[in-house]
N, C-alpha and C. Protein backbone atom coordinates (compact mmCIF):
# COMPACT_ATOMS: atom_id res chain seq x y z
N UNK A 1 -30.56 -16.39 -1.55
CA UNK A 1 -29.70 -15.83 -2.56
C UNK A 1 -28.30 -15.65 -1.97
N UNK A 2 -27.82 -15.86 -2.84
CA UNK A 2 -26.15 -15.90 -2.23
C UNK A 2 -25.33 -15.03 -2.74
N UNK A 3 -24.67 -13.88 -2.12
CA UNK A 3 -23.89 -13.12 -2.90
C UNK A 3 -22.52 -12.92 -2.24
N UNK A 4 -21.34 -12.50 -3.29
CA UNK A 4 -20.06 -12.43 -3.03
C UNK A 4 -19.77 -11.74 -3.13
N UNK A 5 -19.05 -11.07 -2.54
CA UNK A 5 -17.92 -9.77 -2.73
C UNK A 5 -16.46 -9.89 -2.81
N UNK A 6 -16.40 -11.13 -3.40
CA UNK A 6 -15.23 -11.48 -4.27
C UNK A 6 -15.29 -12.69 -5.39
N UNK A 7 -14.02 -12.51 -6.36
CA UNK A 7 -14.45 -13.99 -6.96
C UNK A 7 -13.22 -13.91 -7.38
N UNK A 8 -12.52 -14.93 -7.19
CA UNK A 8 -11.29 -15.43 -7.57
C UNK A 8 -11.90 -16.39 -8.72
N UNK A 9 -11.08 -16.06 -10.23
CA UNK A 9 -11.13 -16.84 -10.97
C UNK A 9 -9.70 -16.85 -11.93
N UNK A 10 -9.27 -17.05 -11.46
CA UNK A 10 -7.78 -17.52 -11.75
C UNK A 10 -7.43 -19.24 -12.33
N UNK A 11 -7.16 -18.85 -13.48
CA UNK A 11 -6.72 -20.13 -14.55
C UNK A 11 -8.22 -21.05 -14.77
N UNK A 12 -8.82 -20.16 -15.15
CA UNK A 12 -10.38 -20.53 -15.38
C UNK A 12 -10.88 -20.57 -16.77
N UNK A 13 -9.27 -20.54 -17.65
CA UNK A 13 -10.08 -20.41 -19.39
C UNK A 13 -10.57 -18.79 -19.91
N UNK A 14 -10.88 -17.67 -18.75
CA UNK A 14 -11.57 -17.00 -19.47
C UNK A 14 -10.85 -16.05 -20.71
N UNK A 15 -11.47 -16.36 -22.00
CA UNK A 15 -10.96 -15.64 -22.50
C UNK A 15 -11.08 -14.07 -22.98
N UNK A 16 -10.83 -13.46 -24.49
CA UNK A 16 -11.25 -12.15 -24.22
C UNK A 16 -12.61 -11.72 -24.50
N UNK A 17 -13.51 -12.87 -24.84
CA UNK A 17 -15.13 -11.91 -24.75
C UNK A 17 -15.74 -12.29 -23.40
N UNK A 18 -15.35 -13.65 -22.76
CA UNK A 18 -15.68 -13.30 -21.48
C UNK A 18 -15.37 -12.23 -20.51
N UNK A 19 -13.97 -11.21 -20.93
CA UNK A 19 -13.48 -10.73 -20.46
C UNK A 19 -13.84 -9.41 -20.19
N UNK A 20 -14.35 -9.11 -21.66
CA UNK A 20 -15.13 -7.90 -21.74
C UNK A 20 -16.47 -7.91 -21.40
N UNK A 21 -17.19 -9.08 -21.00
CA UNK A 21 -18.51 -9.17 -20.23
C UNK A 21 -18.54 -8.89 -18.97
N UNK A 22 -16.96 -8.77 -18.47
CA UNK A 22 -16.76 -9.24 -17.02
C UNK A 22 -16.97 -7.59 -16.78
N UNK A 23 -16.08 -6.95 -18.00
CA UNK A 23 -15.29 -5.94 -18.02
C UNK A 23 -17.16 -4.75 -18.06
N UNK A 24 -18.05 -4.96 -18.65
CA UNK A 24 -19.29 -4.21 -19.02
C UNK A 24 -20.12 -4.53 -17.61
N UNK A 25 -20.10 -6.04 -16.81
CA UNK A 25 -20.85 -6.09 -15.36
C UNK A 25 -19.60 -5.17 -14.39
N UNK A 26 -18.70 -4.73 -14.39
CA UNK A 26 -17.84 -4.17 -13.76
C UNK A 26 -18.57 -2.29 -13.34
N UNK A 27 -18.84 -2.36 -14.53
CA UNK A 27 -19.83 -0.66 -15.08
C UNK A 27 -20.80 -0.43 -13.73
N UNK A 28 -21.40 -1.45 -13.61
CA UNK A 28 -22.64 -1.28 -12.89
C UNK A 28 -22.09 -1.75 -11.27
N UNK A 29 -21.14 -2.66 -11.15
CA UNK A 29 -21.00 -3.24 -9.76
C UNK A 29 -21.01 -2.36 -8.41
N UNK A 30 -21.92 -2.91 -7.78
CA UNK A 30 -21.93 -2.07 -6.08
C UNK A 30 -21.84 -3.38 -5.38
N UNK A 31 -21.32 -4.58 -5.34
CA UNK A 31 -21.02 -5.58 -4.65
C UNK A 31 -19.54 -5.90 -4.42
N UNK A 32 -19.21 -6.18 -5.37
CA UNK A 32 -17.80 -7.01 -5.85
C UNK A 32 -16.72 -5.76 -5.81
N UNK A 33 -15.64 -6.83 -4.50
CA UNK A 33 -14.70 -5.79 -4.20
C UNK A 33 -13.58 -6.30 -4.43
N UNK A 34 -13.14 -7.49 -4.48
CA UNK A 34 -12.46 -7.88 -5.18
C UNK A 34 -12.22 -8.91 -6.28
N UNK A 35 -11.54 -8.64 -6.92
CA UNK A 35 -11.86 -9.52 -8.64
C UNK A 35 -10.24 -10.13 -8.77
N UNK A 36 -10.30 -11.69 -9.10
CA UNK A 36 -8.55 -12.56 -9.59
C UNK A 36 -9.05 -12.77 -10.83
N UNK A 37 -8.94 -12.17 -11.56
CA UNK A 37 -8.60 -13.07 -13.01
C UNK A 37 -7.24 -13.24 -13.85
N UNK A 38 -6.40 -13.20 -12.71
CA UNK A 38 -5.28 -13.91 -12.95
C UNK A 38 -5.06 -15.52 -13.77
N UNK A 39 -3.76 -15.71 -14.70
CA UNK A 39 -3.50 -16.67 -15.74
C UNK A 39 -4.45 -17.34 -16.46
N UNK A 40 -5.35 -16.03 -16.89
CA UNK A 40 -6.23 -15.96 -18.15
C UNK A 40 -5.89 -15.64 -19.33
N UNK A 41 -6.66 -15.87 -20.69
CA UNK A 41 -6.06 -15.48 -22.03
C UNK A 41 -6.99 -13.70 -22.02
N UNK A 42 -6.48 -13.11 -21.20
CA UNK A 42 -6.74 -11.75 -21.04
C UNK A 42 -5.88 -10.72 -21.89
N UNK A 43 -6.30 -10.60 -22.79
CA UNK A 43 -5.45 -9.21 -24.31
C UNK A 43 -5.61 -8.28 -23.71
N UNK A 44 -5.13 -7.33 -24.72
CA UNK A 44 -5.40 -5.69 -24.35
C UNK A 44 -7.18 -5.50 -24.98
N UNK A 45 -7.77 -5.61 -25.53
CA UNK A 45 -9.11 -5.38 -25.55
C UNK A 45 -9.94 -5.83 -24.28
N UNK A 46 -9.58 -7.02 -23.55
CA UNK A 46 -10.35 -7.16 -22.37
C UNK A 46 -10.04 -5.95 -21.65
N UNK A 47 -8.72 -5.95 -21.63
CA UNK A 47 -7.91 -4.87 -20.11
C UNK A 47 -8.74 -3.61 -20.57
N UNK A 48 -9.00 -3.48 -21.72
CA UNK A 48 -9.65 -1.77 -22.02
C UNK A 48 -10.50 -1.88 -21.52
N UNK A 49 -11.78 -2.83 -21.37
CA UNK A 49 -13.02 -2.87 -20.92
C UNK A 49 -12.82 -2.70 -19.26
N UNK A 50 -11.97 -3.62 -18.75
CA UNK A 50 -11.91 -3.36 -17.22
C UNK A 50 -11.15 -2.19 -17.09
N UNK A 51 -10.56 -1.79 -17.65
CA UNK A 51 -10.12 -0.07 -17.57
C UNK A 51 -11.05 0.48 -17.59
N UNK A 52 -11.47 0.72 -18.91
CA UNK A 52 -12.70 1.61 -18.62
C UNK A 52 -13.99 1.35 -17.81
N UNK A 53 -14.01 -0.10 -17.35
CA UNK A 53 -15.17 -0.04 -16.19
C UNK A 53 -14.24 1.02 -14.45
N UNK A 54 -13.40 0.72 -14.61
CA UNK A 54 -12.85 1.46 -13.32
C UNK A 54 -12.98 2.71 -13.82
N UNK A 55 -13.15 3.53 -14.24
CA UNK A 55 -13.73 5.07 -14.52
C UNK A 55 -15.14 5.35 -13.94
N UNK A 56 -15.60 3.80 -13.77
CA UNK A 56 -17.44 4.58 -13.27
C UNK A 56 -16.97 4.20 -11.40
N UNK A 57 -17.66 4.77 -11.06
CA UNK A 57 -18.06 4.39 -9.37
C UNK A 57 -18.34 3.23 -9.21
N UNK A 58 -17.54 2.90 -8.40
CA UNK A 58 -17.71 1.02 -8.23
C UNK A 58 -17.06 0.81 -7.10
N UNK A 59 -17.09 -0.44 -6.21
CA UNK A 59 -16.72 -0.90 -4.95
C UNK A 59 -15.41 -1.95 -5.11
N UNK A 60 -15.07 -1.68 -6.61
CA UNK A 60 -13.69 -2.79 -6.43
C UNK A 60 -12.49 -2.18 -5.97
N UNK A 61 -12.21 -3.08 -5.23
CA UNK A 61 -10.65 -2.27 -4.05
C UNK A 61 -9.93 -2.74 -4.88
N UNK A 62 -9.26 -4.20 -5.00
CA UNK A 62 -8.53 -5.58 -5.17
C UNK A 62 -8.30 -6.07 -6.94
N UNK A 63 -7.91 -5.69 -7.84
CA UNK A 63 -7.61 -6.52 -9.23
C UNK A 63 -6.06 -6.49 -9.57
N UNK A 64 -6.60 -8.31 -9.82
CA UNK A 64 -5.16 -9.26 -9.79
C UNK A 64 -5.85 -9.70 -11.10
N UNK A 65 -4.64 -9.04 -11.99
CA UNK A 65 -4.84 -9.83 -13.04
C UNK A 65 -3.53 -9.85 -13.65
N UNK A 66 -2.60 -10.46 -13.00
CA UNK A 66 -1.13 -10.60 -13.78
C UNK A 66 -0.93 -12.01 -14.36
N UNK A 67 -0.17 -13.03 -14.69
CA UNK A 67 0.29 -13.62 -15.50
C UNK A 67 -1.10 -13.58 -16.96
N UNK A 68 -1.48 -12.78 -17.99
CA UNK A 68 -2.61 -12.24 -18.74
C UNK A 68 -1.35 -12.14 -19.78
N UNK A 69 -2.15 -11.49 -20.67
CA UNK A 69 -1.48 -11.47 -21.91
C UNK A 69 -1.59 -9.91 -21.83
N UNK A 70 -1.74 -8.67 -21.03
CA UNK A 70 -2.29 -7.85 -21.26
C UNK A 70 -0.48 -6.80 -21.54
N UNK A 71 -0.97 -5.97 -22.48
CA UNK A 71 0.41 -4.99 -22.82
C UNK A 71 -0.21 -3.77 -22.74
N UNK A 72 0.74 -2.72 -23.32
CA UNK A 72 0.67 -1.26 -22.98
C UNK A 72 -0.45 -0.77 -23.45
N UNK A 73 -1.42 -1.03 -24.75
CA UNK A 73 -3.27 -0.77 -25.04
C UNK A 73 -3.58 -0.74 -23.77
N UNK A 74 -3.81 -1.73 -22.92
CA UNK A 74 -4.51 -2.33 -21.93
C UNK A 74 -4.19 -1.58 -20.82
N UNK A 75 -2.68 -1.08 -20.53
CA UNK A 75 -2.16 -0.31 -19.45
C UNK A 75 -2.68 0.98 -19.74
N UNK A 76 -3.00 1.05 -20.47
CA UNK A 76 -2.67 2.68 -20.46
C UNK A 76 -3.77 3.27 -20.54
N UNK A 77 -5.21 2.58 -20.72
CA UNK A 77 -6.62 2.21 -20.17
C UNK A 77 -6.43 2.01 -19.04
N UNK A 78 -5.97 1.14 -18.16
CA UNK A 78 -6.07 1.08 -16.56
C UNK A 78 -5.48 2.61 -16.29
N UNK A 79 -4.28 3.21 -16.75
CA UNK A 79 -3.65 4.36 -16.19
C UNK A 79 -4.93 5.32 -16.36
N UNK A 80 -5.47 5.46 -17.03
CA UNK A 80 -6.41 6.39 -17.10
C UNK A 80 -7.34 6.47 -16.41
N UNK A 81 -7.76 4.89 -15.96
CA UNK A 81 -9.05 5.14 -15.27
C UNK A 81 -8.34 5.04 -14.21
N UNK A 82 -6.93 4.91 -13.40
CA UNK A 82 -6.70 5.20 -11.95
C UNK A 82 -6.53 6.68 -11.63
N UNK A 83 -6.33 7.50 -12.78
CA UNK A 83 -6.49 9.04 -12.71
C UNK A 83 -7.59 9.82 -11.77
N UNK A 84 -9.18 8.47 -12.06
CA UNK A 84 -10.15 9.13 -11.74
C UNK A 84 -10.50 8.14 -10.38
N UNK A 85 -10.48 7.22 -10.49
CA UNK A 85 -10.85 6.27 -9.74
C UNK A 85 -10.80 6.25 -8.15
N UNK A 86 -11.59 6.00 -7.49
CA UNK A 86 -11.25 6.28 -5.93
C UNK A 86 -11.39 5.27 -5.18
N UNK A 87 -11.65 4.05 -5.65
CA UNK A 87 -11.47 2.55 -4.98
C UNK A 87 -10.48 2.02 -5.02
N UNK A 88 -9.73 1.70 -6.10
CA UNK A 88 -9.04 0.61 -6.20
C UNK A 88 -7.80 0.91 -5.73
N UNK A 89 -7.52 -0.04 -4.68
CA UNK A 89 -5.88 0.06 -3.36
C UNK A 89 -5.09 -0.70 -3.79
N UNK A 90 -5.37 -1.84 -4.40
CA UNK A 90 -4.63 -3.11 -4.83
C UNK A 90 -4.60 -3.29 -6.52
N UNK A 91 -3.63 -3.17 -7.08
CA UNK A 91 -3.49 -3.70 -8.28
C UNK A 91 -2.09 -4.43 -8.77
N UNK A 92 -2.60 -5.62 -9.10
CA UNK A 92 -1.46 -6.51 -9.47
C UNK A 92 -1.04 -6.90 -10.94
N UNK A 93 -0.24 -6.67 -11.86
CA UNK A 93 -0.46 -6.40 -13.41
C UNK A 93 1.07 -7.44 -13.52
N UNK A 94 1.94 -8.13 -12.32
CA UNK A 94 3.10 -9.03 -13.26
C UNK A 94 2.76 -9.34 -14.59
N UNK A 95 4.42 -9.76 -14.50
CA UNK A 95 4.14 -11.42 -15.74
C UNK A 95 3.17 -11.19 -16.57
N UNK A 96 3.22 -9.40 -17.13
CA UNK A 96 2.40 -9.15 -18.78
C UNK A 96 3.14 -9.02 -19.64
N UNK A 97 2.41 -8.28 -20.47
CA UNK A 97 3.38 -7.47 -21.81
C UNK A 97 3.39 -6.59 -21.78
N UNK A 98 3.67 -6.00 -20.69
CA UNK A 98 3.35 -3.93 -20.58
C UNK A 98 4.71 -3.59 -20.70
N UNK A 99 5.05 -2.47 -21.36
CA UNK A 99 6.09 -2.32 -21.77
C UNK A 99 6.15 -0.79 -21.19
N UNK A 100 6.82 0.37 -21.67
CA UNK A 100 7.26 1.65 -21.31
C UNK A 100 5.81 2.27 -21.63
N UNK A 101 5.60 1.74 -22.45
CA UNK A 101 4.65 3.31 -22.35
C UNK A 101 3.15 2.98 -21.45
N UNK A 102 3.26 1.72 -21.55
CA UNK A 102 2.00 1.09 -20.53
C UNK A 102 2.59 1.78 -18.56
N UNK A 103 3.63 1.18 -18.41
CA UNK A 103 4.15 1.70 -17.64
C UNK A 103 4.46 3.14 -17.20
N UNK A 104 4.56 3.79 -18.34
CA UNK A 104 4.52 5.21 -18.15
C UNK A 104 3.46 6.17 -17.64
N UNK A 105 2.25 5.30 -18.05
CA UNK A 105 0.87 5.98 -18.46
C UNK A 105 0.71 5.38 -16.86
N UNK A 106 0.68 4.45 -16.36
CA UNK A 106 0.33 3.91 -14.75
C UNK A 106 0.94 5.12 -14.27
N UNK A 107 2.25 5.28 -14.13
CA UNK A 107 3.18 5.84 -13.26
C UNK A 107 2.37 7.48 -13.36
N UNK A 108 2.08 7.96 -14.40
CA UNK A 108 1.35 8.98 -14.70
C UNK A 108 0.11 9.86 -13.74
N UNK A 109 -0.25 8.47 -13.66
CA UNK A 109 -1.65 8.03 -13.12
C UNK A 109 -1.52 8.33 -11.38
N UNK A 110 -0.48 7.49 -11.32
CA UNK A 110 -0.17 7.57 -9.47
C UNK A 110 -0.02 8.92 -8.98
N UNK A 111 0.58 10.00 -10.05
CA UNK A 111 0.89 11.44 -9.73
C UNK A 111 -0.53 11.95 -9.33
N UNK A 112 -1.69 11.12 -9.68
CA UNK A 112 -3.08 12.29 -9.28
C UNK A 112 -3.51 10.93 -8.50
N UNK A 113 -3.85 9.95 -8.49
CA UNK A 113 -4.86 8.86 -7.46
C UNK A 113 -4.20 8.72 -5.85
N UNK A 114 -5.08 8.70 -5.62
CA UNK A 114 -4.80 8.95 -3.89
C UNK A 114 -5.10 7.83 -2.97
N UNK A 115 -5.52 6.60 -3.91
CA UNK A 115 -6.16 5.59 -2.87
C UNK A 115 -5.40 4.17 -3.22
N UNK A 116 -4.44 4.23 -4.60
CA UNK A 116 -3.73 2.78 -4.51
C UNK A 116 -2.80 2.70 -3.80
N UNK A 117 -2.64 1.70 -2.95
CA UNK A 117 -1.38 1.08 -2.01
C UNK A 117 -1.33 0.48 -2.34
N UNK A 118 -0.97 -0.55 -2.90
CA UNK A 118 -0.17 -2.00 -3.73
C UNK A 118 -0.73 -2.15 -5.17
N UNK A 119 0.91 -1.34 -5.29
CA UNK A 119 1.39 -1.58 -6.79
C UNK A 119 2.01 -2.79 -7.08
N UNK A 120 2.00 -4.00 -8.14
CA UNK A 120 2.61 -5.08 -8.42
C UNK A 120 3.33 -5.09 -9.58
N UNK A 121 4.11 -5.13 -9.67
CA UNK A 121 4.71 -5.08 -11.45
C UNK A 121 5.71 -6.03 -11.96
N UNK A 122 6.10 -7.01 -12.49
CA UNK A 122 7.17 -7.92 -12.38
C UNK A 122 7.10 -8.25 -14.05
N UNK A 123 9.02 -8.76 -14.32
CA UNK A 123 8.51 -9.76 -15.61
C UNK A 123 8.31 -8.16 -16.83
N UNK A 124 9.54 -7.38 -16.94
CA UNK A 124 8.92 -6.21 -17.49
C UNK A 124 10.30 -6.12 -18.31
N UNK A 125 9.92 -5.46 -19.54
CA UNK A 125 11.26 -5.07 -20.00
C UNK A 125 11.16 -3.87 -20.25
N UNK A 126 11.33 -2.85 -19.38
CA UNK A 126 11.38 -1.34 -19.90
C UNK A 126 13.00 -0.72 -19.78
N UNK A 127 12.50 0.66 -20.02
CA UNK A 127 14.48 1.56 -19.97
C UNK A 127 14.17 1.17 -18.74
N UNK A 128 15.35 1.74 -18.02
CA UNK A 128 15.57 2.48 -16.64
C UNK A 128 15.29 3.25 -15.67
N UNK A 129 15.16 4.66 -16.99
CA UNK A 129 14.19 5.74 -16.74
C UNK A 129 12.75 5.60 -16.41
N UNK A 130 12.20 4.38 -17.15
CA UNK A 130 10.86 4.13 -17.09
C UNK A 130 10.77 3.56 -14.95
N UNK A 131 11.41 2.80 -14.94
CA UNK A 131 11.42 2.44 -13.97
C UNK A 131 11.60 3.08 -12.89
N UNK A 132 12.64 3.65 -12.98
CA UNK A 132 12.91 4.48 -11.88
C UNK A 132 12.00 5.64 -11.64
N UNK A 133 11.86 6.33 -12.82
CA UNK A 133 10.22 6.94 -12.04
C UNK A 133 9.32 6.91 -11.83
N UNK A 134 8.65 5.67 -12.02
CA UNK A 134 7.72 4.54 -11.02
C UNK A 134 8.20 4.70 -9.43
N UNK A 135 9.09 4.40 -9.25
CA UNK A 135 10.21 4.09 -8.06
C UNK A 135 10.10 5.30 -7.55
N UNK A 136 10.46 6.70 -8.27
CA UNK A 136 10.47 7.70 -7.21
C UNK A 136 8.58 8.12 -7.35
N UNK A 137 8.27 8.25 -7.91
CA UNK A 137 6.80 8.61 -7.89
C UNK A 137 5.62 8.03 -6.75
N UNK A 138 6.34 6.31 -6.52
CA UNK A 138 5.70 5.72 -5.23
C UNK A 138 6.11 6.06 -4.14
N UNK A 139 7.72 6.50 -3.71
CA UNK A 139 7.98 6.44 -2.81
C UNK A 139 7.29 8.08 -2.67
N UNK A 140 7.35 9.11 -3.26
CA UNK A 140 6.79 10.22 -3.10
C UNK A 140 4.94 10.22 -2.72
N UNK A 141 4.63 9.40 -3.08
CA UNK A 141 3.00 9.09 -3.07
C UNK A 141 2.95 8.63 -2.22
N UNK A 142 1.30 7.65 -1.75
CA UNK A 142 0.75 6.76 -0.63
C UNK A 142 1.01 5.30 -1.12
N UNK A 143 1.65 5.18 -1.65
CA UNK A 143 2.46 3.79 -2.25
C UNK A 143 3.10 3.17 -1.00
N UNK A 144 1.96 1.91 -0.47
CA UNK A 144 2.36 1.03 0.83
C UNK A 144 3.26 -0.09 0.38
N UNK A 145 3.16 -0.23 -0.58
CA UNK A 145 3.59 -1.74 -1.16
C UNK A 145 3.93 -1.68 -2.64
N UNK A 146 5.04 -1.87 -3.29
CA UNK A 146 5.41 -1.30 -4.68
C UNK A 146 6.36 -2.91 -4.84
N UNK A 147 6.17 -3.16 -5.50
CA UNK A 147 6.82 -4.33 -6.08
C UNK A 147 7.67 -4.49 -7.92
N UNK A 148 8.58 -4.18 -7.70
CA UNK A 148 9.39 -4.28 -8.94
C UNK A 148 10.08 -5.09 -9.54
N UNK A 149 9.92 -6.74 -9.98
CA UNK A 149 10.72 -7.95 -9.64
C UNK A 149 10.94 -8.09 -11.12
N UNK A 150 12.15 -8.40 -11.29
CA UNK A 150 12.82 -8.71 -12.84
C UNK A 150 12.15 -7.75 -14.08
N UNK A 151 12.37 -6.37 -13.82
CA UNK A 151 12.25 -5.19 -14.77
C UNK A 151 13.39 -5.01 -15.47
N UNK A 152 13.37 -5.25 -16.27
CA UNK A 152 14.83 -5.48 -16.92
C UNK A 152 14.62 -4.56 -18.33
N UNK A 153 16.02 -3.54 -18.35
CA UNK A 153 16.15 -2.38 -19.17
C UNK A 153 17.03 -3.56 -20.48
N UNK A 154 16.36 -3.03 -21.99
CA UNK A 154 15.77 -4.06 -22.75
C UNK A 154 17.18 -4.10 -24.09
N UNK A 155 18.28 -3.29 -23.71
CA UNK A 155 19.57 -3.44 -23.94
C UNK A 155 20.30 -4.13 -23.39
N UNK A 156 20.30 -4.64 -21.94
CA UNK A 156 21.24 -5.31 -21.52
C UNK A 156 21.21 -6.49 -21.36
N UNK A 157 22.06 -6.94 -21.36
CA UNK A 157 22.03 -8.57 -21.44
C UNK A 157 21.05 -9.44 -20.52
N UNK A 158 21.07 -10.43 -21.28
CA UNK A 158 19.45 -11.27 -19.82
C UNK A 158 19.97 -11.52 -18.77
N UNK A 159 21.37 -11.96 -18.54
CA UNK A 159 21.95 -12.94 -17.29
C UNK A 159 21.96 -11.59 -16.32
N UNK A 160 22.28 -10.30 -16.69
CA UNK A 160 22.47 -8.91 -16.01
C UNK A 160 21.33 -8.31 -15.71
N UNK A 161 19.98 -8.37 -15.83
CA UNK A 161 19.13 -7.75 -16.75
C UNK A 161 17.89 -7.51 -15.63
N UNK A 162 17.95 -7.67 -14.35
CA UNK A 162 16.59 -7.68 -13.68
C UNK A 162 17.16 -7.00 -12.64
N UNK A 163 15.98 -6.53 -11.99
CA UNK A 163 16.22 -5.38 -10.46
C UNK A 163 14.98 -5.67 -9.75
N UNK A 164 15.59 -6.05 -8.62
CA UNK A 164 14.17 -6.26 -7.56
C UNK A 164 13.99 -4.58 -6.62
N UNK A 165 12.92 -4.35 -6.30
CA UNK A 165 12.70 -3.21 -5.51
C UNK A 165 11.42 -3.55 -5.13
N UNK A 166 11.26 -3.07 -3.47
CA UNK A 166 10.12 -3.11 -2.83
C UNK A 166 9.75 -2.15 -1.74
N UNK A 167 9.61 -1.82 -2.07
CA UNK A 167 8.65 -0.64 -0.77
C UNK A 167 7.89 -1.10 0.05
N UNK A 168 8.21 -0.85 1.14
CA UNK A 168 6.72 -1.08 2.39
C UNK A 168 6.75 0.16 3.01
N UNK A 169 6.02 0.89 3.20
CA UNK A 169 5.93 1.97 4.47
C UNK A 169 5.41 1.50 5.36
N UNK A 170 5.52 2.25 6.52
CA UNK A 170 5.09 1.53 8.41
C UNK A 170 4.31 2.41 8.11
N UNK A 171 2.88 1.93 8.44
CA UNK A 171 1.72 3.26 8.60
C UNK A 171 2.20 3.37 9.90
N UNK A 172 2.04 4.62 9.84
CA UNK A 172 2.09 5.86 11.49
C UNK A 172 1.37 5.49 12.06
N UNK A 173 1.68 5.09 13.58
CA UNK A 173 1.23 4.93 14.84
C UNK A 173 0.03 6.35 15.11
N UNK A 174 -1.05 6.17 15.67
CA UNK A 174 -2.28 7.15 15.83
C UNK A 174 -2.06 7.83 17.40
């Protein structure tokens, strides 16, 4: 028997009822630690299901699921279940449709979870405000890796319109 504790499936077709199958074996998983279902036809009804599978006890560190179709429904289900969640270190959400309040509800989220270090976010059109307190909320948190690439506040012109920001902290020498 052969088992994995990862599965990259990235640009694999899946769409959103595979998504939510993925999203209901997620419920139960004590194997699988990291999950790509990156440049899938992934909606906000899949993202709810893998949101709400990250609310139960589970061994996934690692979900990459950015270039998706997923928007602020979908975020704001993940924000909730990173409230409770005590695995997941890595989450990568670019190149969606999450907008302010999806974004808001993450950023929300980071004020109580204690275990994500790489935040990904790119490809965003929120205010400013939205952004920037993402920005101070990581740097105040255990936020190792924060990635902010072409967030662009949704008044200003496109050619003007993007801000890169990245965080790394040096973990402390022992």
């Amino acid at each position: 028997m052969c088992i994995r504790d990862s599965i990259n499936a990235e640009y694999m077709g899946i769409g959103n009822e595979s998504a939510k199958i993925i999203g209901e074996a997620l419920k139960v998983n004590k194997i699988l630690t990291r999950l790509n279902l990156s440049w899938n036809e992934i909606k906000d009804e899949s993202a709810v299901a893998i949101g709400e599978a990250l609310k139960y006890k589970n061994t996934l560190t690692h979900l990459d699921i950015h270039s998706t179709s997923i928007g602020d429904e979908g975020a704001i289900v993940i924000g909730e279940a990173l409230k409770i969640n005590k695995t997941l270190t890595h989450l990568h959400l670019r190149s969606n449709k999450i907008g302010s309040k999806g974004i808001k509800a993450i950023t929300d989220a980071l004020k109580i979870n204690r275990t994500l270090a790489v935040l990904e976010f790119g490809s965003f059109s929120v205010e400013d405000s939205v952004r920037d307190e993402l920005r101070e909320v990581c740097v105040k948190k255990n936020i190792e890796f924060l990635s902010l690439i072409h967030i662009s506040e949704p008044t200003r012109q496109a050619e003007i319109s993007y801000a890169v920001f990245c965080l790394k902290k040096k973990k402390k020498k022992k």
